[in-house]
PDB file of N, CA and C in Angstrom:
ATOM      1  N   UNK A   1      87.553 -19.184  15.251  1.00  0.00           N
ATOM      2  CA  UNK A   1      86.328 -18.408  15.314  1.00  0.00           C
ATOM      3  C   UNK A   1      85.958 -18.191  16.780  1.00  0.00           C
ATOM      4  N   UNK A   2      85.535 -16.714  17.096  1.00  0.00           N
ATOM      5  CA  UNK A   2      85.276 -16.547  18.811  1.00  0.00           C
ATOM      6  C   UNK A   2      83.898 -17.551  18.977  1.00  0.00           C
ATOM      7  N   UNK A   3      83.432 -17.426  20.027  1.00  0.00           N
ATOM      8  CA  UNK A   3      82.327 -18.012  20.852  1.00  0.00           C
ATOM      9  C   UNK A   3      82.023 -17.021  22.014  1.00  0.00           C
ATOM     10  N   UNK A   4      80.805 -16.782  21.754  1.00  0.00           N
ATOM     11  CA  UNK A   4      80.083 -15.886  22.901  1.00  0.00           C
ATOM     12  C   UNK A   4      79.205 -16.467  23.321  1.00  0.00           C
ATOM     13  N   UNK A   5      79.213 -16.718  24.723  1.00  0.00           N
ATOM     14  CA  UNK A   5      77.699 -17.893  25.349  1.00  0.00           C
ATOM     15  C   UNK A   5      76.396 -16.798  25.136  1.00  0.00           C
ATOM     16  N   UNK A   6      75.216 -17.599  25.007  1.00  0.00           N
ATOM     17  CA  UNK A   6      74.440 -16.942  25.229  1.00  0.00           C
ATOM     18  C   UNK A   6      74.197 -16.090  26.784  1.00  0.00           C
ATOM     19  N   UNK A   7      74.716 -16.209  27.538  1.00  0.00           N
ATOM     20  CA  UNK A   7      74.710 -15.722  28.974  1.00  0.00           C
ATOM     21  C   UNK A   7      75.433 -14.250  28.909  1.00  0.00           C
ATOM     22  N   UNK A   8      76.321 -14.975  28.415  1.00  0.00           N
ATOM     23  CA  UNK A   8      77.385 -13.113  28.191  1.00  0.00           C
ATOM     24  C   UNK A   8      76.879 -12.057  27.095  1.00  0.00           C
ATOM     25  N   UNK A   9      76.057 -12.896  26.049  1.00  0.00           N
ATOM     26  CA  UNK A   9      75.919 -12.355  25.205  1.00  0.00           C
ATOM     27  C   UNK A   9      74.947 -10.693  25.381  1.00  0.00           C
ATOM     28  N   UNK A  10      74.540 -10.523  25.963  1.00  0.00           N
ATOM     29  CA  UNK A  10      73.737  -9.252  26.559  1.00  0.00           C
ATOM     30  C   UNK A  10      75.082  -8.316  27.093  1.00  0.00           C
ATOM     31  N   UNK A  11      75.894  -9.007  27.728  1.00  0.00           N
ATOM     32  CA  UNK A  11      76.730  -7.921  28.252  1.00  0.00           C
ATOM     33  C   UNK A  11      77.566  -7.241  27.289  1.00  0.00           C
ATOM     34  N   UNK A  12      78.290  -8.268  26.122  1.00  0.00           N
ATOM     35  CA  UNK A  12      78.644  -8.201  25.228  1.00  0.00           C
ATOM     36  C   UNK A  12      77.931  -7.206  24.211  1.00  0.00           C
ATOM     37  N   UNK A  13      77.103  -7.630  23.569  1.00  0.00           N
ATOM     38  CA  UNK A  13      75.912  -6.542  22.468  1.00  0.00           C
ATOM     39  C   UNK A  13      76.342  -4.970  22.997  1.00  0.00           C
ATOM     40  N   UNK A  14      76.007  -4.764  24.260  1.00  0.00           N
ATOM     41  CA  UNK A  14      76.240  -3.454  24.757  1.00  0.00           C
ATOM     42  C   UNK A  14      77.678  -2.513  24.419  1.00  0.00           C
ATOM     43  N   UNK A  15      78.860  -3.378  23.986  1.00  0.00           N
ATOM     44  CA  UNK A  15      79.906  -2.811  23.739  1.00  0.00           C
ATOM     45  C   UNK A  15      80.296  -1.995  22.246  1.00  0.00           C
ATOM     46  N   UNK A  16      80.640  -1.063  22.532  1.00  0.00           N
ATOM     47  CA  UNK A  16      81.126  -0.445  21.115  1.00  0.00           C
ATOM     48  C   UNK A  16      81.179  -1.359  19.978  1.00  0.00           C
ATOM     49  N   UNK A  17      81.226  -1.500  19.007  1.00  0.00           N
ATOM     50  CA  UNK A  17      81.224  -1.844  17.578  1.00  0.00           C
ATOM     51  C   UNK A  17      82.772  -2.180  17.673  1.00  0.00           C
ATOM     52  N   UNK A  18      83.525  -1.048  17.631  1.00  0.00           N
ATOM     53  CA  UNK A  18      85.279  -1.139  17.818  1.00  0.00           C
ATOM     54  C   UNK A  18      85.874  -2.583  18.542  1.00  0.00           C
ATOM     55  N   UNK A  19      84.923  -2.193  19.728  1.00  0.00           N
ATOM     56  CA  UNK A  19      85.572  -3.150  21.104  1.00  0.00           C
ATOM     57  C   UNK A  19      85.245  -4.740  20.857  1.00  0.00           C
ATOM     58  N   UNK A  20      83.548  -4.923  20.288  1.00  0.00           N
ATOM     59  CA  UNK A  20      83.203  -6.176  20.015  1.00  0.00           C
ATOM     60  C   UNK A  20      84.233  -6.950  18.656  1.00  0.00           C
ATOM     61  N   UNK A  21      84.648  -5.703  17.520  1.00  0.00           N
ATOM     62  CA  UNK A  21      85.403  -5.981  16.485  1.00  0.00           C
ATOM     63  C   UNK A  21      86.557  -6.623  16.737  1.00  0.00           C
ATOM     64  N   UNK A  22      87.375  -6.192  18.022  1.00  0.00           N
ATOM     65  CA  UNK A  22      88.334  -6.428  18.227  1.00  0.00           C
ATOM     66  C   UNK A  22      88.421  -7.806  19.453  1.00  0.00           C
ATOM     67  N   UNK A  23      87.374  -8.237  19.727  1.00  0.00           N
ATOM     68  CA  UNK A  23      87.501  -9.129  20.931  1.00  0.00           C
ATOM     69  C   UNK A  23      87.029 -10.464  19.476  1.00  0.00           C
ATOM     70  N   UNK A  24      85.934 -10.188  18.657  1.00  0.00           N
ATOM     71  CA  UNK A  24      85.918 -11.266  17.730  1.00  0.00           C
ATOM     72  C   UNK A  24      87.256 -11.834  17.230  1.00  0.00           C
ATOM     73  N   UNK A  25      88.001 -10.768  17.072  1.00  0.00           N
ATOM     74  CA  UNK A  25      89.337 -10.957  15.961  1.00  0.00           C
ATOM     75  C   UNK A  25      90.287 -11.500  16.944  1.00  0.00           C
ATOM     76  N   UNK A  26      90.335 -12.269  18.280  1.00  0.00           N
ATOM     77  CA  UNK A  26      91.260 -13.136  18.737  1.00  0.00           C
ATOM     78  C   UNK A  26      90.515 -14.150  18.927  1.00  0.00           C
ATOM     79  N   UNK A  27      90.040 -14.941  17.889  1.00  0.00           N
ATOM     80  CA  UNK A  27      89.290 -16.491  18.481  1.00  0.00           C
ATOM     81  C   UNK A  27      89.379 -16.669  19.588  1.00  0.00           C
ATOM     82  N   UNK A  28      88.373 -15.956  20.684  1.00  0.00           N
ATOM     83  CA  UNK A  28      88.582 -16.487  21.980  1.00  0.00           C
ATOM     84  C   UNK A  28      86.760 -16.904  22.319  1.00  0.00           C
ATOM     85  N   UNK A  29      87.233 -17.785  23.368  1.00  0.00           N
ATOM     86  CA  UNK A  29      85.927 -18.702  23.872  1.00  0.00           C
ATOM     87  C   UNK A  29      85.354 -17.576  24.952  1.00  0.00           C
ATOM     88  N   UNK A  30      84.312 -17.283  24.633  1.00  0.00           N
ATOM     89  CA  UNK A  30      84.181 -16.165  26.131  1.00  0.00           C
ATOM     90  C   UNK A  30      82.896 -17.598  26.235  1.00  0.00           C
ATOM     91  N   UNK A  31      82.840 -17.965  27.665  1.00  0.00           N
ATOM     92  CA  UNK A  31      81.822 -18.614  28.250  1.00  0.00           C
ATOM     93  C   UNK A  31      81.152 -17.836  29.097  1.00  0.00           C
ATOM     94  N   UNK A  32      81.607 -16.899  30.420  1.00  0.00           N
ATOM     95  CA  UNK A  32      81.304 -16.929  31.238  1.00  0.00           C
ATOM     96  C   UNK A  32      82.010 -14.978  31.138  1.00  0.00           C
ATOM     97  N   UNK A  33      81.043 -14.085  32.012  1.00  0.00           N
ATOM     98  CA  UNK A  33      81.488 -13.005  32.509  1.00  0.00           C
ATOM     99  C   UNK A  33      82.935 -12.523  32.896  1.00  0.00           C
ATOM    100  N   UNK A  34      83.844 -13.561  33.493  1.00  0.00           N
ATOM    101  CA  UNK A  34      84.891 -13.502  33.999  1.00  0.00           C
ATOM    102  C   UNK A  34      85.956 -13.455  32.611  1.00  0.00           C
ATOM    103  N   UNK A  35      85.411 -14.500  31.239  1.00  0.00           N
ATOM    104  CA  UNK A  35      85.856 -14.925  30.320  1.00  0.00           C
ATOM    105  C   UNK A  35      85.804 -13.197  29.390  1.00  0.00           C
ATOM    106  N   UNK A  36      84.682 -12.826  29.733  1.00  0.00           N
ATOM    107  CA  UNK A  36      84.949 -11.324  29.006  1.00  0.00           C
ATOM    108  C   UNK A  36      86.286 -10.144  29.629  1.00  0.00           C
ATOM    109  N   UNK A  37      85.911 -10.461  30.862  1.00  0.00           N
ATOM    110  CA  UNK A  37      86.745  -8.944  32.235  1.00  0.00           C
ATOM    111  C   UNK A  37      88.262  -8.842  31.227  1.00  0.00           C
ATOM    112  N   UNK A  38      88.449 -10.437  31.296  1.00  0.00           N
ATOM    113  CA  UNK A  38      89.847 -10.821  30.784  1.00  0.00           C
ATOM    114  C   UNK A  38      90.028 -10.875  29.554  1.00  0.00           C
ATOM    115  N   UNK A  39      89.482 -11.022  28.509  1.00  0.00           N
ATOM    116  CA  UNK A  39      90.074  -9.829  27.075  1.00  0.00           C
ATOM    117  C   UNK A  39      90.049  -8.595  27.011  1.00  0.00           C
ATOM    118  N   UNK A  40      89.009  -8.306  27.840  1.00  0.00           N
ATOM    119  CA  UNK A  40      88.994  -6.838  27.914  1.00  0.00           C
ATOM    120  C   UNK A  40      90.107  -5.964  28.823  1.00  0.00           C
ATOM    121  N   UNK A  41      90.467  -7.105  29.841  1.00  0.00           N
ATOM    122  CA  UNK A  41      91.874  -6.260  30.556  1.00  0.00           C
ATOM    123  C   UNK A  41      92.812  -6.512  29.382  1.00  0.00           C
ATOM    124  N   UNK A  42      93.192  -7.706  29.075  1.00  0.00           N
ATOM    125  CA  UNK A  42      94.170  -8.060  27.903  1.00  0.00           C
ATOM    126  C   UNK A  42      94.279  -7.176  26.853  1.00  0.00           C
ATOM    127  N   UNK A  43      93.025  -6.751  26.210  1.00  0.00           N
ATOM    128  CA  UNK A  43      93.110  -5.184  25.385  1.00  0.00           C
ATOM    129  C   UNK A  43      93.590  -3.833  25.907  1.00  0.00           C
ATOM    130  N   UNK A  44      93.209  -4.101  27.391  1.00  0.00           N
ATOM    131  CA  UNK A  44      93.447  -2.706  27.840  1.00  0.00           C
ATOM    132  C   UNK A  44      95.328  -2.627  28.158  1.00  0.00           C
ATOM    133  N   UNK A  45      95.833  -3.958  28.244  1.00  0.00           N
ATOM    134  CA  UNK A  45      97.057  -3.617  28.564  1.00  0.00           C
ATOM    135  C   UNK A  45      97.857  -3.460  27.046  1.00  0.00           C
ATOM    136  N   UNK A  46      97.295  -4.425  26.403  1.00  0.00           N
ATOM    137  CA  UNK A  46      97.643  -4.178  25.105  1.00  0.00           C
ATOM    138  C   UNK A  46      98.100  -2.362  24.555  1.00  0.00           C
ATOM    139  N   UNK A  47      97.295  -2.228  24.904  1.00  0.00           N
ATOM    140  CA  UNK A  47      96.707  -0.434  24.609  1.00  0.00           C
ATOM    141  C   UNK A  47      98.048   0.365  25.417  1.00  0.00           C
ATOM    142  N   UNK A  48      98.260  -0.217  26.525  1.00  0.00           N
ATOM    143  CA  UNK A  48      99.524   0.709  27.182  1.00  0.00           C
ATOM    144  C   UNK A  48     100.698   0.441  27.160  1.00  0.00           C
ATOM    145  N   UNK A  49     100.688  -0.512  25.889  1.00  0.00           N
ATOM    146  CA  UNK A  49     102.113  -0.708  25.738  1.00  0.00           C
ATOM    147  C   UNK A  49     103.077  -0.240  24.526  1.00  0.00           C
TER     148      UNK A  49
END
Protein backbone atom coordinates (compact mmCIF):
# COMPACT_ATOMS: atom_id res chain seq x y z
CA UNK A 1 0.00 0.00 0.00
CA UNK A 2 1.58 3.63 -1.05
CA UNK A 3 2.16 6.25 1.75
CA UNK A 4 1.90 9.90 1.13
CA UNK A 5 3.27 12.17 4.08
CA UNK A 6 1.17 14.67 5.02
CA UNK A 7 3.84 17.31 3.81
CA UNK A 8 3.73 16.12 0.18
CA UNK A 9 0.37 15.57 0.36
CA UNK A 10 -0.74 19.16 -1.11
CA UNK A 11 1.69 18.76 -3.85
CA UNK A 12 0.40 15.50 -4.61
CA UNK A 13 -3.75 16.31 -4.52
CA UNK A 14 -2.82 18.79 -7.33
CA UNK A 15 -1.94 15.98 -9.82
CA UNK A 16 -4.17 14.53 -12.45
CA UNK A 17 -6.43 11.70 -11.28
CA UNK A 18 -4.39 9.43 -14.05
CA UNK A 19 -0.97 10.42 -12.54
CA UNK A 20 -2.03 10.08 -8.71
CA UNK A 21 -3.74 6.51 -10.01
CA UNK A 22 -0.71 5.44 -11.22
CA UNK A 23 1.90 6.54 -8.52
CA UNK A 24 -0.72 4.74 -5.84
CA UNK A 25 -0.45 1.49 -7.91
CA UNK A 26 3.47 1.01 -7.13
CA UNK A 27 3.38 0.77 -3.24
CA UNK A 28 5.76 3.40 -2.90
CA UNK A 29 6.63 5.42 0.38
CA UNK A 30 6.65 9.04 -0.86
CA UNK A 31 7.92 10.90 2.45
CA UNK A 32 9.44 13.79 1.28
CA UNK A 33 9.21 16.09 -2.15
CA UNK A 34 12.31 14.52 -3.57
CA UNK A 35 10.39 11.02 -2.84
CA UNK A 36 7.68 12.31 -5.39
CA UNK A 37 10.35 14.09 -8.39
CA UNK A 38 11.44 10.35 -8.45
CA UNK A 39 8.30 8.32 -9.37
CA UNK A 40 7.40 10.80 -11.33
CA UNK A 41 10.77 10.75 -13.38
CA UNK A 42 10.48 6.83 -13.07
CA UNK A 43 6.98 7.18 -14.90
CA UNK A 44 8.25 9.50 -17.20
CA UNK A 45 10.99 7.15 -18.37
CA UNK A 46 8.76 4.40 -18.18
CA UNK A 47 6.62 6.27 -20.83
CA UNK A 48 9.72 6.45 -23.33
CA UNK A 49 10.40 3.24 -23.51
Amino acid sequence: MSYISSSVRPKFDVLSEGLKNQILARNVQICTIHDLIQVLEDIVKEGQE
